[in-house]
Protein backbone atom coordinates (compact mmCIF):
# COMPACT_ATOMS: atom_id res chain seq x y z
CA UNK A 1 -16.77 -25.88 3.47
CA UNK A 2 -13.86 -25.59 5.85
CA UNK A 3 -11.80 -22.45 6.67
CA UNK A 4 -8.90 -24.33 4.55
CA UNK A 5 -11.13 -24.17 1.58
CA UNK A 6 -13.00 -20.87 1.94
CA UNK A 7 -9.08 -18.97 2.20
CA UNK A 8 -7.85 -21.08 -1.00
CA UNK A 9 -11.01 -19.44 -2.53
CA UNK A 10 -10.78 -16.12 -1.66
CA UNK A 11 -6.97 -15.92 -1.32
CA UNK A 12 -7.96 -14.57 2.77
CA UNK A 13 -5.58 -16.22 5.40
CA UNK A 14 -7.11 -18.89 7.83
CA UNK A 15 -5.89 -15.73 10.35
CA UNK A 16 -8.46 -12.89 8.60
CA UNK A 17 -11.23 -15.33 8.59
CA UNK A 18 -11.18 -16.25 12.04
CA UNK A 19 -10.54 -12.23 12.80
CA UNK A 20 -13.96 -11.58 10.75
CA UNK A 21 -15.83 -14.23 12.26
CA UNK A 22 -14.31 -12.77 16.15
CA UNK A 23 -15.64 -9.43 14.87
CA UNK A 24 -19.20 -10.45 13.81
CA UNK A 25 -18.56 -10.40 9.95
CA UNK A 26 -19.08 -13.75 8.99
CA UNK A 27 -20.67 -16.63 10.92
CA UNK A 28 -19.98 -20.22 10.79
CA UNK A 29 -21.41 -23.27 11.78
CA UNK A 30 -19.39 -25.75 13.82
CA UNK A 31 -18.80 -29.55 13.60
CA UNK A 32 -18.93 -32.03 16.52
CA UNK A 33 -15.50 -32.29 16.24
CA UNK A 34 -15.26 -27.67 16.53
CA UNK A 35 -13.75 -27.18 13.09
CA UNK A 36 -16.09 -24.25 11.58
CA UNK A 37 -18.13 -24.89 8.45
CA UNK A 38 -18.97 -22.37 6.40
CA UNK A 39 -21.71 -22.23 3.52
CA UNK A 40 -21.56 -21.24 -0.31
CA UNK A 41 -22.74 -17.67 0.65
CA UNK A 42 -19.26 -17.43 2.39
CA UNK A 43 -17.15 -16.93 -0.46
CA UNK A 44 -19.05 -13.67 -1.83
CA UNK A 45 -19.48 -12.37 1.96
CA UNK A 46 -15.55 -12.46 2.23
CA UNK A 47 -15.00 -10.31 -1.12
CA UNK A 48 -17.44 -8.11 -0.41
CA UNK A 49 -16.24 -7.82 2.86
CA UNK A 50 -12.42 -7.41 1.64
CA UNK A 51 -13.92 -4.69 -0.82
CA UNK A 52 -15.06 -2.82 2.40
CA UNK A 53 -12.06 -2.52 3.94
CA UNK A 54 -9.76 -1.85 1.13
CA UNK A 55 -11.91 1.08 0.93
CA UNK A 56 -10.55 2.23 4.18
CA UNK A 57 -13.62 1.23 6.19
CA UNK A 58 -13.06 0.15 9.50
CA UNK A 59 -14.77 -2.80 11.16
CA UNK A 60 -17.52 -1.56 13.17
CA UNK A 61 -18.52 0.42 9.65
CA UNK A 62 -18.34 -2.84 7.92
CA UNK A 63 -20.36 -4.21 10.32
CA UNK A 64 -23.25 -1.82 9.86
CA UNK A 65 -22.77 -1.81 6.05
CA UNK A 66 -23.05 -5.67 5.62
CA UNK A 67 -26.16 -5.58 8.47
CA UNK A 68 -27.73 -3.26 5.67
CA UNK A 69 -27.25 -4.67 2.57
CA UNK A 70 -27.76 -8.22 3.93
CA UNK A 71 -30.99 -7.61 6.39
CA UNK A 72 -32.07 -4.63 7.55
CA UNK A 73 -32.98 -1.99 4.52
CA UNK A 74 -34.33 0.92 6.90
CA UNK A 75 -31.14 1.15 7.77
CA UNK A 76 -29.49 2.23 4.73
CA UNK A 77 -30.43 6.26 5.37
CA UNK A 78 -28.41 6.20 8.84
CA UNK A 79 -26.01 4.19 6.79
CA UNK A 80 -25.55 6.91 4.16
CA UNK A 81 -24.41 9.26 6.98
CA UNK A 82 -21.95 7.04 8.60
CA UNK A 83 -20.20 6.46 4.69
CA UNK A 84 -20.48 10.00 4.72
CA UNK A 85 -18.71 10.89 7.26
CA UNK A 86 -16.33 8.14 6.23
CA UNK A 87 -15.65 9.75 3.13
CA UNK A 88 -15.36 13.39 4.62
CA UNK A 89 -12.82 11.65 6.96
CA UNK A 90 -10.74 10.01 3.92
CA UNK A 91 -10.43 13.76 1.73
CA UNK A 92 -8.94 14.88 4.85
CA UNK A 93 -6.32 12.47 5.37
CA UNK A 94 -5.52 12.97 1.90
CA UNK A 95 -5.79 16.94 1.74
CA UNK A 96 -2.99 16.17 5.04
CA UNK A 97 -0.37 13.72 3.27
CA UNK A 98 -0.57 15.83 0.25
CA UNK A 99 0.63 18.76 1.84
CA UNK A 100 2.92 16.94 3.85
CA UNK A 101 4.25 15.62 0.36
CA UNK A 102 4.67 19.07 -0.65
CA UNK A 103 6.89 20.12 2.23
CA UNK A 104 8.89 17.61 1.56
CA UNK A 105 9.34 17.83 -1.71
CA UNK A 106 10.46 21.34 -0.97
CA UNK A 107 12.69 20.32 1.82
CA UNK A 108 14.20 17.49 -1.02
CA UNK A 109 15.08 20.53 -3.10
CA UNK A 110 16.33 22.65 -0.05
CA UNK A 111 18.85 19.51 0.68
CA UNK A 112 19.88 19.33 -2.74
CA UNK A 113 20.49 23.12 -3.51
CA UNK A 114 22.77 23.17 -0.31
CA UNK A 115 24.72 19.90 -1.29
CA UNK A 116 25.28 21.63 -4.40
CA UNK A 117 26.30 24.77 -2.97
């Protein structure tokens, strides 16, 4: 299938998919004519690969996660580590904008205590 069809089927812009295929996350085939054909095993690479990153996974992680679970199984114990880490990364953020979000709801109340004044 054509890059056309494999975005109507996983609702990914024509943009993503050439982004993913730049970055080593999908591969296509090309035509005489340089238009890139892609095969059935496309459309579930793309989902999975959209449910990587919407968990906050950046590329190079991807990478490495859809190397493991597509090829390489020995790799899944340095793998574990890396999601890890990942993980450990993500609570902090979090931990971060929540206390940010309680300063300002503080400062919110501050504001309107003072306007009421």
């Amino acid at each position: 299938m054509r890059i056309g069809e494999l975005s109507r089927r996983t609702g990914v812009s024509i943009r993503m998919l050439r982004y993913y295929d730049e970055q080593g996350l999908l591969s296509a085939t090309r035509t005489g004519g340089g238009y890139r054909e892609y095969d059935e095993n496309a459309v579930d690479r793309v989902r999975c690969i959209r449910r990587l990153h919407s968990s906050a996974l950046p590329t190079p992680v991807v990478r490495q996660v859809l190397s493991t679970l597509c090829g390489d199984p020995e790799a899944t114990g340095p793998l574990l580590g890396v999601l890890e880490r990942e993980l450990a990364g993500l609570d902090e953020r979090i931990d971060r904008l929540t206390a940010s979000r309680s300063h300002l709801v503080g400062l919110i109340e501050d504001v309107r205590v003072r306007t009421r004044g």
